[in-house]
Structures are given as structure tokens and as C-alpha cells.
N, C-alpha and C. Protein backbone atom coordinates (compact mmCIF):
# COMPACT_ATOMS: atom_id res chain seq x y z
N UNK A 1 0.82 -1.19 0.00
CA UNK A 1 0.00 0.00 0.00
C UNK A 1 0.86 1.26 0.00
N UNK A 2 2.11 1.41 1.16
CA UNK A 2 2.35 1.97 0.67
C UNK A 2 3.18 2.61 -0.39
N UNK A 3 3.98 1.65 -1.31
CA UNK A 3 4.85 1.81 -2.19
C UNK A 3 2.99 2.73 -3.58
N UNK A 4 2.49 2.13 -3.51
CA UNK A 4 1.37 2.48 -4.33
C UNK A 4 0.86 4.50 -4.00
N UNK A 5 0.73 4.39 -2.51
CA UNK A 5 0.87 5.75 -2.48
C UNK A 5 1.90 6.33 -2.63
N UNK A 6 3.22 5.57 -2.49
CA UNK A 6 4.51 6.53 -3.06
C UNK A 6 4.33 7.05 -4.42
N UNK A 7 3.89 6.05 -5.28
CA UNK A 7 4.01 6.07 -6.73
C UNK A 7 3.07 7.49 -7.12
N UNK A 8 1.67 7.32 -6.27
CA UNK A 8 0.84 8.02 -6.62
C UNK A 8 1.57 9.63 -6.34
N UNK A 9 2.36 10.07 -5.35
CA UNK A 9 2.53 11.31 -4.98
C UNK A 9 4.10 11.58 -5.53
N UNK A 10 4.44 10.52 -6.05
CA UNK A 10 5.56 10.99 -7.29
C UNK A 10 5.04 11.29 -8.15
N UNK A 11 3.72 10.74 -9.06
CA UNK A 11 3.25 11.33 -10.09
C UNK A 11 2.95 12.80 -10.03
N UNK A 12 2.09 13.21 -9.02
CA UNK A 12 1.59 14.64 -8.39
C UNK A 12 2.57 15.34 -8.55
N UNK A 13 3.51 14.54 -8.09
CA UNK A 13 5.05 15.92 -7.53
C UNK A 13 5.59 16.44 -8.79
N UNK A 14 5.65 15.41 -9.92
CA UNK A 14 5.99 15.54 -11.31
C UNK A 14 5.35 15.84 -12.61
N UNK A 15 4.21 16.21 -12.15
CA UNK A 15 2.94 16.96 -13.07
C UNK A 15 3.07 18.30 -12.65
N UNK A 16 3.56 18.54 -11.05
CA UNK A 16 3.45 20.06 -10.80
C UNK A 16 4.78 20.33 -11.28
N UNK A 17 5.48 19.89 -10.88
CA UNK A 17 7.12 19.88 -11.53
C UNK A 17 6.97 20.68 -13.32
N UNK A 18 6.38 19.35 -14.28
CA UNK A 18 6.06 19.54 -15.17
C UNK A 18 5.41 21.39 -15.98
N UNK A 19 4.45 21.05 -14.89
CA UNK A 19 3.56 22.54 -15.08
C UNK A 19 4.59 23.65 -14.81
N UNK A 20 5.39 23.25 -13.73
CA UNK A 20 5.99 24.80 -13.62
C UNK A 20 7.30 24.84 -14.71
N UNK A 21 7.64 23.87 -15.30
CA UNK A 21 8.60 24.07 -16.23
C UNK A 21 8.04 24.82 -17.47
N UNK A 22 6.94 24.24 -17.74
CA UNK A 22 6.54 24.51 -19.44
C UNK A 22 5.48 25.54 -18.93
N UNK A 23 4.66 25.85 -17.90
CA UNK A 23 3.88 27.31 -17.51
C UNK A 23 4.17 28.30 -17.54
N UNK A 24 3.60 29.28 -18.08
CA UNK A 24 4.20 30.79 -17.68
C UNK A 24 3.52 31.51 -16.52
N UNK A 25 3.66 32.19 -15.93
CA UNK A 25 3.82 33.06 -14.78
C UNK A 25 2.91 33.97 -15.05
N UNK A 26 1.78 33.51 -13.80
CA UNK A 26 0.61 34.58 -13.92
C UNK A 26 0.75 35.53 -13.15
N UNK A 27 -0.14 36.89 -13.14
CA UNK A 27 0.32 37.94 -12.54
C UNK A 27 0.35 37.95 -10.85
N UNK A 28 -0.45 36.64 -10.34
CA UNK A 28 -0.15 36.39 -9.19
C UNK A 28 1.33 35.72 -8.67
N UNK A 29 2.19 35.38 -9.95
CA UNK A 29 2.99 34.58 -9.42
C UNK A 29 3.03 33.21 -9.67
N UNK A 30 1.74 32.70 -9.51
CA UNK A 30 1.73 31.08 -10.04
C UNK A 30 1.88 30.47 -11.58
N UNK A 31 2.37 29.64 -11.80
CA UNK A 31 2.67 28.79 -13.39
C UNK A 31 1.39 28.57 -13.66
N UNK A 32 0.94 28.44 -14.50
CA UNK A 32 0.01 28.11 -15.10
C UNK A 32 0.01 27.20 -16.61
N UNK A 33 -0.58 26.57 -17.29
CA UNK A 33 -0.33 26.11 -19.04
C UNK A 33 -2.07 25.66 -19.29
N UNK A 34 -2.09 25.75 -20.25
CA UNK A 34 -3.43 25.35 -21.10
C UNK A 34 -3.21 23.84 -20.85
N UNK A 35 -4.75 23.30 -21.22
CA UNK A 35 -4.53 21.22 -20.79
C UNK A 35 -4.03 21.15 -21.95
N UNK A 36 -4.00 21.39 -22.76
CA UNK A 36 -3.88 21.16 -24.53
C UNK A 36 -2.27 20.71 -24.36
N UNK A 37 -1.73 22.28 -24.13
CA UNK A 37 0.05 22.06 -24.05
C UNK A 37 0.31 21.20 -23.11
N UNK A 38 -0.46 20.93 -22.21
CA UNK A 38 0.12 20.09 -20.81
C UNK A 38 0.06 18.02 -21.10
N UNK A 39 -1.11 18.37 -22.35
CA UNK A 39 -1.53 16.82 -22.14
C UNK A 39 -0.31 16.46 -23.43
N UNK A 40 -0.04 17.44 -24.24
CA UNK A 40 1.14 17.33 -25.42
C UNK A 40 2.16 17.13 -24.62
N UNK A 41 2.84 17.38 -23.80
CA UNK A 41 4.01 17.23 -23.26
C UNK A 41 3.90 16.01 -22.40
N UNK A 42 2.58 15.97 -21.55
CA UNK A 42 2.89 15.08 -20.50
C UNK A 42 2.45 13.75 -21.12
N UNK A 43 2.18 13.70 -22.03
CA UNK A 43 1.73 12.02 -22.39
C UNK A 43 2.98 11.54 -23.05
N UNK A 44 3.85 11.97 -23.59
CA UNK A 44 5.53 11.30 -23.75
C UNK A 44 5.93 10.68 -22.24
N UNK A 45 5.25 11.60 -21.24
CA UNK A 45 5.63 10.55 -19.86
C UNK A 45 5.01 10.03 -19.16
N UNK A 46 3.48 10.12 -19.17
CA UNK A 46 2.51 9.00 -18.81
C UNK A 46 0.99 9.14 -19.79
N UNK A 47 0.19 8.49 -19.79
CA UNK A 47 -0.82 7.94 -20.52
C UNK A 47 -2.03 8.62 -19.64
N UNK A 48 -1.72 8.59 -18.33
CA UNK A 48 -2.68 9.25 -17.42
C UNK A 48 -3.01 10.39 -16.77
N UNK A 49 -2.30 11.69 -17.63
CA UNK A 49 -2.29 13.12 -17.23
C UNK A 49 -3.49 13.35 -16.55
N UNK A 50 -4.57 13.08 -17.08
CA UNK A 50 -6.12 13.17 -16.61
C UNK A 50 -6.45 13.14 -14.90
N UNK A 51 -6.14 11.77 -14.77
CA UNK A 51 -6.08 11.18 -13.86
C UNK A 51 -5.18 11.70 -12.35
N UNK A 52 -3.46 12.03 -12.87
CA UNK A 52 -3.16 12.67 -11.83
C UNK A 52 -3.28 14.10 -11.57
N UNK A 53 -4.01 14.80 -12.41
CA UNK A 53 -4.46 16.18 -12.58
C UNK A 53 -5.59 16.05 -11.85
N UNK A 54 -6.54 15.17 -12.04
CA UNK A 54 -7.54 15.12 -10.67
C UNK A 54 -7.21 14.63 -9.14
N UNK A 55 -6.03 13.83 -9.01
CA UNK A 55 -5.43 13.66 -7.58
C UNK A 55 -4.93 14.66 -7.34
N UNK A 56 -3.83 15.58 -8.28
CA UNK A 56 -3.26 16.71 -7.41
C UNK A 56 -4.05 17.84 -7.11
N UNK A 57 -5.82 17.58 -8.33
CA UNK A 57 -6.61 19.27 -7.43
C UNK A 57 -7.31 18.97 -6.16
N UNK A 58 -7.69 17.64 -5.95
CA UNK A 58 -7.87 16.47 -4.37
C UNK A 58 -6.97 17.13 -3.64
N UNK A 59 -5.48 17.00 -3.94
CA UNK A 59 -4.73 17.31 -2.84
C UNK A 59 -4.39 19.04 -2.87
N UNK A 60 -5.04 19.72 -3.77
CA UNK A 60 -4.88 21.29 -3.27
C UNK A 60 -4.13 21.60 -4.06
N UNK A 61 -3.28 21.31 -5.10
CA UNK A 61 -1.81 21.90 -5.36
C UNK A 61 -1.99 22.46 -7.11
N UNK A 62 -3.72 22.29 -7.61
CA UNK A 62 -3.62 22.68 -9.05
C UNK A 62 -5.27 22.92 -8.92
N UNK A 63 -5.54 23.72 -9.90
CA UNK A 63 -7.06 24.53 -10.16
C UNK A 63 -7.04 24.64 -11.55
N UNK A 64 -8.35 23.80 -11.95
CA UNK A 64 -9.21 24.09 -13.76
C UNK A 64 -10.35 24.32 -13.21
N UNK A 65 -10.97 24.74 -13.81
CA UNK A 65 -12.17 24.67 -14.43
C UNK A 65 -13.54 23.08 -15.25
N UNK A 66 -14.05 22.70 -14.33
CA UNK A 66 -14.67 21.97 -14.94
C UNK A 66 -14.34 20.70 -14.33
N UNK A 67 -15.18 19.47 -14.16
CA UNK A 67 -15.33 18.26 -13.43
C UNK A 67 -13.79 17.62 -14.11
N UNK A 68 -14.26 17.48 -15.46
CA UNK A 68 -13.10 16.34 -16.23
C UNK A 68 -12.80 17.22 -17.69
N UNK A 69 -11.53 17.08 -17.44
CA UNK A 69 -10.86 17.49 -19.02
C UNK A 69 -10.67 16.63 -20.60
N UNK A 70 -11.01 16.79 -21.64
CA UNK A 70 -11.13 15.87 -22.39
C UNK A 70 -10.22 16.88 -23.54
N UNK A 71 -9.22 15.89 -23.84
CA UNK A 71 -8.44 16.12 -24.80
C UNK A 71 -9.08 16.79 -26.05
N UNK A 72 -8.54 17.83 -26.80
CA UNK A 72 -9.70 18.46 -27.82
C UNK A 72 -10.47 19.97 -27.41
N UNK A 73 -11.40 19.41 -27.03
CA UNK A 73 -12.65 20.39 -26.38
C UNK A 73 -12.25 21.06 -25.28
N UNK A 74 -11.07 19.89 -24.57
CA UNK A 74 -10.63 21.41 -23.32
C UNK A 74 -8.98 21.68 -23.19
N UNK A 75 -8.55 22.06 -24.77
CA UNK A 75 -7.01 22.37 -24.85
C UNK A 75 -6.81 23.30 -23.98
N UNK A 76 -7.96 24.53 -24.15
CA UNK A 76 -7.26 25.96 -24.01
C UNK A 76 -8.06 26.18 -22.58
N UNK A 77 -8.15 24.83 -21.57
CA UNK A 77 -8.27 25.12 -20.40
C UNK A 77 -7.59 25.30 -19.42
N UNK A 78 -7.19 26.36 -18.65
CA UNK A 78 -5.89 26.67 -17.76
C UNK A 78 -5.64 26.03 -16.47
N UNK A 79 -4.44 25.32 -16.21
CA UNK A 79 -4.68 24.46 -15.30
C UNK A 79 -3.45 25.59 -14.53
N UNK A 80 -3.27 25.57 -13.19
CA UNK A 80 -2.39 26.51 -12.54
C UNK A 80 -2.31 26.15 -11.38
N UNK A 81 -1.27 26.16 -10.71
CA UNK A 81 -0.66 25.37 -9.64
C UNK A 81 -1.26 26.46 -8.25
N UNK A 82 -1.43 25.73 -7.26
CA UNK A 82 -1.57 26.51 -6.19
C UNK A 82 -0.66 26.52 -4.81
């Protein structure tokens, strides 16, 4: 169990990681990127961007808009770290 939650909060740590590399800097300060650019980059390193994008807004650390993101229809939705 817990090697499984390790795995899970390495993913988190490395999606926000991710975001703040390829995000630009909103006027508050926080990274931010569209899902579009985020799911282009992050699916060369997992299949399940979706997925840990809904554990890390669970755990507080990212904010969209909208229940579930679907590749396409919600490119130019801003996902931004908190």
C-alpha cells in the first residue's frame, strides 16, 4: 500500500514539476499552461495526465475549471498550480 501511495505522490510531484517548467507566470505569481500544451508534453511521460491532474486538485496543489478534461474540447483550459 504503501509503495502504491509513493508512486501516486511521485506522479503529483511531477505533473506540478512539469507545469511549472513549461507554464508561464501569472500575474499572481503562479505557473500556469493550457490542458492542450500540458496533455502534449505530459503524455511522452505517462498515458494518465487526466487522472493525476484530478489527484493533485484532491490534494490542493492545481485549479481548472470543470469536473473532467477531455483532450480536444478542453485544450485551451488553464490548469495553474496553487
Amino acid at each position: 500500500m504503501d509503495d502504491a501511495h509513493s508512486h501516486v505522490s511521485r506522479e503529483v510531484l511531477e505533473l506540478c514539476l512539469v507545469i511549472r517548467q513549461i507554464g508561464k507566470s501569472q500575474e499572481d505569481g503562479r505557473a500556469a499552461v493550457e490542458f492542450g500544451r500540458l496533455f502534449e508534453h505530459y503524455v511522452t511521460i505517462s498515458n494518465k495526465v487526466v487522472g493525476v491532474l484530478l489527484r493533485a486538485r484532491r490534494q490542493g496543489l492545481v485549479h481548472f475549471e470543470g469536473e473532467m478534461l477531455w483532450q480536444g474540447r478542453d485544450d485551451h483550459v488553464l490548469i495553474m498550480l496553487l
